[in-house]
Protein backbone atom coordinates (compact mmCIF):
# COMPACT_ATOMS: atom_id res chain seq x y z
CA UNK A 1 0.00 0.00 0.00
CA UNK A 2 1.05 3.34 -0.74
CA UNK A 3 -0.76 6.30 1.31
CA UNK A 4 -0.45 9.56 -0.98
CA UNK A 5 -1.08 13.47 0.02
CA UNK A 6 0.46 16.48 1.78
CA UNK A 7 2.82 16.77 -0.93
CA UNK A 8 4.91 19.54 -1.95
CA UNK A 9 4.25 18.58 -5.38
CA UNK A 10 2.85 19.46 -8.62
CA UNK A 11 4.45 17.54 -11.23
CA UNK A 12 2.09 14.85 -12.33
CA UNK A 13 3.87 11.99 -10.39
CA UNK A 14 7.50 12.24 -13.01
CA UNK A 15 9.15 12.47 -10.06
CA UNK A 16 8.95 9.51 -8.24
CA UNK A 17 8.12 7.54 -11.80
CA UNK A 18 11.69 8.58 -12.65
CA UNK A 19 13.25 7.08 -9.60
CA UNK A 20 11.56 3.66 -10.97
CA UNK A 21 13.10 4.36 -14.07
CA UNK A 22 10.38 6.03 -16.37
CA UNK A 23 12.21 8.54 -18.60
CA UNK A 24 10.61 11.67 -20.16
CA UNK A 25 11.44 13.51 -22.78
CA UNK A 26 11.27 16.63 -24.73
CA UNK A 27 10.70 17.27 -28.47
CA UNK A 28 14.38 16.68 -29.07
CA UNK A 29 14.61 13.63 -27.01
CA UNK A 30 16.46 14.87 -24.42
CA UNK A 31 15.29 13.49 -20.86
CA UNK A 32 13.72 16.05 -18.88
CA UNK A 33 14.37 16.03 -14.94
CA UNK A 34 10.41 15.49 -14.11
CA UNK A 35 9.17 18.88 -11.98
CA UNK A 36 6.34 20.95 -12.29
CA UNK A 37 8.10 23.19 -14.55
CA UNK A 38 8.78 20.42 -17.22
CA UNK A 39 4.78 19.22 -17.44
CA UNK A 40 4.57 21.42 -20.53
CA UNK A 41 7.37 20.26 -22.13
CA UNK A 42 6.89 16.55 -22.32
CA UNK A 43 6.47 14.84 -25.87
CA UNK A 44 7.65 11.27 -25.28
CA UNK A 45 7.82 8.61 -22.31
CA UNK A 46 9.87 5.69 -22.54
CA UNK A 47 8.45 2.50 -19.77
CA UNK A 48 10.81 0.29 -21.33
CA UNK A 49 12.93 0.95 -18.49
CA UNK A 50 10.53 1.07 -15.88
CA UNK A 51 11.81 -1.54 -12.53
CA UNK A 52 10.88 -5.03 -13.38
CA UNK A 53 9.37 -5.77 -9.62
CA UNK A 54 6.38 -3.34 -10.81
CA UNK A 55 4.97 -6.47 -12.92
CA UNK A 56 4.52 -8.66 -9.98
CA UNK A 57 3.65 -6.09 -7.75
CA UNK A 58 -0.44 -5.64 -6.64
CA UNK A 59 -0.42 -1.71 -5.42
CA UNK A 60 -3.30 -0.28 -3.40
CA UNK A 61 -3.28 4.03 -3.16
CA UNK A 62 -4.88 5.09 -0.16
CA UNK A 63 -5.71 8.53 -0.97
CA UNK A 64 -8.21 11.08 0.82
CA UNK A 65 -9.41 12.89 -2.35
CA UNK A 66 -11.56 12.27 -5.05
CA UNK A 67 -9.89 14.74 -7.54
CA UNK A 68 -9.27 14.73 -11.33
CA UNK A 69 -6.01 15.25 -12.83
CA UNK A 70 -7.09 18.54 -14.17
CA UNK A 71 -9.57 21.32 -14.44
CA UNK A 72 -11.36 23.49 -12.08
CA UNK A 73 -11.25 20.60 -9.00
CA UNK A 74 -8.08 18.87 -10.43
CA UNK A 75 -4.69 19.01 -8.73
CA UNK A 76 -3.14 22.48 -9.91
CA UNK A 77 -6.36 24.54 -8.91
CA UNK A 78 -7.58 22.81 -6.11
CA UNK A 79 -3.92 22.04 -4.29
CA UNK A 80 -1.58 24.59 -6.46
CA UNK A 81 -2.16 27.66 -4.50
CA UNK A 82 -1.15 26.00 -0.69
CA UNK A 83 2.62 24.96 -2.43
CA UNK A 84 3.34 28.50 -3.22
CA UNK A 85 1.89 28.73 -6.68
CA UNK A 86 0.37 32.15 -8.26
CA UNK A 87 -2.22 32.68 -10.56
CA UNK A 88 0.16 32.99 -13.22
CA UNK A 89 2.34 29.69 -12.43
CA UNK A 90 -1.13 27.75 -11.91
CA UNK A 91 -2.65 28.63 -15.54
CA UNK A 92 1.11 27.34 -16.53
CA UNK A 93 0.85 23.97 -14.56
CA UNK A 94 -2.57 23.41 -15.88
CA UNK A 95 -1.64 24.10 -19.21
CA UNK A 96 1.61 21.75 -18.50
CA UNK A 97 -0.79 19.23 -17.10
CA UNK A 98 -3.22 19.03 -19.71
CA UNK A 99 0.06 18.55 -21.93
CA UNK A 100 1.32 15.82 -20.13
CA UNK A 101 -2.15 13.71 -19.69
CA UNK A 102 -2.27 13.97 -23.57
CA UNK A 103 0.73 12.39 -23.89
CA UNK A 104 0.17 9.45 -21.50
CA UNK A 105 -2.87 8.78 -23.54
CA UNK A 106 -1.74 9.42 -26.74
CA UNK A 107 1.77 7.36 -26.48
CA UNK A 108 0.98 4.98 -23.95
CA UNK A 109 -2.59 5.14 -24.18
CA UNK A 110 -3.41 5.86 -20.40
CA UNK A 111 -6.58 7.71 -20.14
CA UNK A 112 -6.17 9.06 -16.51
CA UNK A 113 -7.23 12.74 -16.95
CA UNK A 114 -10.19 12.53 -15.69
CA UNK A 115 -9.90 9.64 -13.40
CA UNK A 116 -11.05 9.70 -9.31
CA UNK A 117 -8.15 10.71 -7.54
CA UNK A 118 -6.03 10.81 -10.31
CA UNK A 119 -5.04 14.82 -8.87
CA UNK A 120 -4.47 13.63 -5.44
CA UNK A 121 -0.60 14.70 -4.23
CA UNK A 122 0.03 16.86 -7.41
CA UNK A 123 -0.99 14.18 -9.68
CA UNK A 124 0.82 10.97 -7.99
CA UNK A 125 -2.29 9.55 -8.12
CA UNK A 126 -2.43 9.63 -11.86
CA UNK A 127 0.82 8.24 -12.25
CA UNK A 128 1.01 5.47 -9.92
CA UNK A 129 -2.40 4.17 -11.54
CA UNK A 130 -1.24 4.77 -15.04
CA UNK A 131 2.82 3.61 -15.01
CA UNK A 132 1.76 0.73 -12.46
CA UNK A 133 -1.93 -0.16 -13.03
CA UNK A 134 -2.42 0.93 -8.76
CA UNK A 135 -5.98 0.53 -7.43
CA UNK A 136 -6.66 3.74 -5.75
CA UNK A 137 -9.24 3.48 -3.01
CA UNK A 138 -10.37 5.98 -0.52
CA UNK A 139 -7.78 6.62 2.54
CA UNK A 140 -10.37 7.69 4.85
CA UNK A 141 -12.88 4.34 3.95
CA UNK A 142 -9.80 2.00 4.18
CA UNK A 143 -9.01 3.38 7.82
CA UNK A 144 -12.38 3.38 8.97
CA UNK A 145 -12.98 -0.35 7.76
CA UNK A 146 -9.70 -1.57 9.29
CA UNK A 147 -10.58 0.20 12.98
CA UNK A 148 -14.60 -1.49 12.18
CA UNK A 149 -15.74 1.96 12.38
CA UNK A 150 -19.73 0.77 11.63
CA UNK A 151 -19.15 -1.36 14.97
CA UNK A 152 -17.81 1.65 17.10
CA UNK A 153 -21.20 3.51 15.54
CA UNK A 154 -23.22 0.74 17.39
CA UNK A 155 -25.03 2.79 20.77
CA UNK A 156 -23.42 6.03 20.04
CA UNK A 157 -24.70 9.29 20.49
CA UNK A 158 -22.78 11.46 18.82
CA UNK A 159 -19.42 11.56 16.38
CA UNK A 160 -16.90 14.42 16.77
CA UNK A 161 -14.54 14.51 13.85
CA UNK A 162 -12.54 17.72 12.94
CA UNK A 163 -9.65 19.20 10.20
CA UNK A 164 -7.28 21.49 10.53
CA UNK A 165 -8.86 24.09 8.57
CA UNK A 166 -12.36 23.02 6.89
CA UNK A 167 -12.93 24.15 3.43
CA UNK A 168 -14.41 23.28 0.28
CA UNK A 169 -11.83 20.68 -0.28
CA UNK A 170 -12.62 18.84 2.83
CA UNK A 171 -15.97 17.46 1.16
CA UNK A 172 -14.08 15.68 -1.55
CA UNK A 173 -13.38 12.39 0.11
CA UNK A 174 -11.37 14.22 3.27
CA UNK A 175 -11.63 13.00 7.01
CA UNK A 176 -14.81 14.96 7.60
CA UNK A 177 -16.80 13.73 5.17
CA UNK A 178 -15.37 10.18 5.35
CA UNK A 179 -16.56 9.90 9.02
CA UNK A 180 -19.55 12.31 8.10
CA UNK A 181 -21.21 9.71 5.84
CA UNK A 182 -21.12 6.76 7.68
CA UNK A 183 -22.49 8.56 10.68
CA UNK A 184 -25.41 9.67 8.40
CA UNK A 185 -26.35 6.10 7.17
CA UNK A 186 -26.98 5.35 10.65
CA UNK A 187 -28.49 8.62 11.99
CA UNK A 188 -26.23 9.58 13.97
CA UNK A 189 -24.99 13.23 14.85
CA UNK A 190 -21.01 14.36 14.09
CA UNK A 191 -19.82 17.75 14.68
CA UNK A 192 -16.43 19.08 13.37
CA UNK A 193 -13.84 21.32 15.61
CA UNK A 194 -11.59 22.74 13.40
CA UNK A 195 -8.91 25.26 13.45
CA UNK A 196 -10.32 27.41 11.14
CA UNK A 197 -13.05 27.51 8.20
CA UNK A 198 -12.05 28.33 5.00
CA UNK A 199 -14.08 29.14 1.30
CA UNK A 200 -16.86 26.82 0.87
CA UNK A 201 -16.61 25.15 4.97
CA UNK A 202 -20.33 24.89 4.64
CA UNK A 203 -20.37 22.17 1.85
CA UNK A 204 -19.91 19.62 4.36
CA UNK A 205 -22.96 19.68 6.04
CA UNK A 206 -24.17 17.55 2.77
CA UNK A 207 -21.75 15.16 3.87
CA UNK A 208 -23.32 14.29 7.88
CA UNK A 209 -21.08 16.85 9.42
CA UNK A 210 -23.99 18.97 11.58
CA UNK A 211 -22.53 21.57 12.94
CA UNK A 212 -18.70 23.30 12.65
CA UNK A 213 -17.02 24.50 15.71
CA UNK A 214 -13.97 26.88 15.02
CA UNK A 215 -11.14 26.11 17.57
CA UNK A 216 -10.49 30.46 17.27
CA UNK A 217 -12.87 32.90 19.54
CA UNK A 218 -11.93 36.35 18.43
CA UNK A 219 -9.35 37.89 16.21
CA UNK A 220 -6.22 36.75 16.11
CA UNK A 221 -2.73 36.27 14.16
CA UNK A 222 -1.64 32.94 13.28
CA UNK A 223 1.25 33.07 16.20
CA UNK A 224 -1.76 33.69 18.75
CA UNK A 225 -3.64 31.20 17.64
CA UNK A 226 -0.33 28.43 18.24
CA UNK A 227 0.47 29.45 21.57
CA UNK A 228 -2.51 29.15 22.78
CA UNK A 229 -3.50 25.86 20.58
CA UNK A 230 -4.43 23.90 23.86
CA UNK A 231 -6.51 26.28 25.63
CA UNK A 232 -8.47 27.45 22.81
CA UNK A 233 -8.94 23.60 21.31
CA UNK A 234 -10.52 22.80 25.19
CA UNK A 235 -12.60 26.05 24.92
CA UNK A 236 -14.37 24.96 21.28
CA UNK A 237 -14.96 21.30 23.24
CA UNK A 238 -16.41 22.97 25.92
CA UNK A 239 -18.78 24.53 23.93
CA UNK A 240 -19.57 21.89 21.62
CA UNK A 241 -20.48 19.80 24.53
């Protein structure tokens, strides 16, 4: 199993494909070194040299998004903008994307653009299920089978889940919603304490979450809001309860 996300990365997986000896290359054949910055540039992959263990390997991607490779919810525009990128370098990593997807179908014939999860870690997802034939499943629903989650559900009252910051993302196949949903097909309550609420927080009432309770109680900088991480996290449990 390989358990993808938080990455630093934007570069369609060529990074770690190239350490398992994928090469890519530009229109004058000349290998390119597989970041972000070369997505764009990429005419040709060569497999041929790809490690021989990947043929008798069975890979499972546990993954906590749902994301395409690109567009508006794929990996550049949904995760592009928390690794530093600006408007200007994610309309070139999108463009670069797009680029690169064409040529995995178009030489190799791996349709992964638009695949579930396929924009998960910068685009890992679509290259581990492309290069290796991974089965991606959801890293939230593997964890909660494994701990019998359902069985835990049996006689409780109430569910309290949380996030670091809650925000649009956190609906698509994130912690929250994970736990969320399988609270709702029993009727069962779950609340959320979170350090903070972002764009779009509100999307995962959908997804079972009831109610959102912010860890923060007034205005505050970031360096506030560490040192006094314990107090204020008891505080927002306090009131929940």
């Amino acid at each position: 199993s390989i358990a993808i996300g938080g990455s630093a990365t934007n570069d369609g997986g060529m990074g770690a494909m190239r350490a398992l000896g994928v090469r890519f290359l530009d229109h004058e054949g000349k290998e390119l070194s597989g970041t972000g910055a070369d997505l764009g540039k990429v005419a040709d992959i060569d497999v041929s040299g790809l490690h021989p263990a990947v043929k008798d390997a069975a890979i499972t991607v546990m993954c906590d998004v749902n994301n395409p490779l690109t567009g508006p919810d794929g990996a550049t525009y949904t995760f592009g903008k928390q690794k530093g990128g600006t408007p200007e370098i994610l309309d070139e990593l999108e463009a670069g994307m797009k680029q690169y997807a064409a040529v995995m179908r178009d030489k190799l014939g791996l349709d992964v653009e638009n695949l579930a999860g396929a924009g998960a870690a910068g685009g890992l997802g679509a290259a581990l299920c492309g290069y290796l034939h991974a089965e991606l499943k959801s890293g939230i629903e593997t964890v909660l089978d494994l701990i019998d989650f359902d069985g835990l559900l049996e006689g409780t009252d109430l569910v309290v889940t949380g996030e670091g910051r809650i925000d649009w993302q956190s609906a698509f196949g994130k912690v929250p919603s994970g736990v969320g949903m399988r609270c709702k097909a029993k009727h069962i309550p779950a609340v959320a304490i979170v350090g903070g609420m972002g764009n779009g927080a509100e999307k995962i009432y959908e997804f079972g979450v009831d109610s959102i309770i912010p860890t923060i109680n007034g205005a505050m900088d970031i360096e506030e809001a560490l040192d006094r991480a314990e107090e204020l996290y008891v505080s927002a449990a306090d009131r929940t309860f």
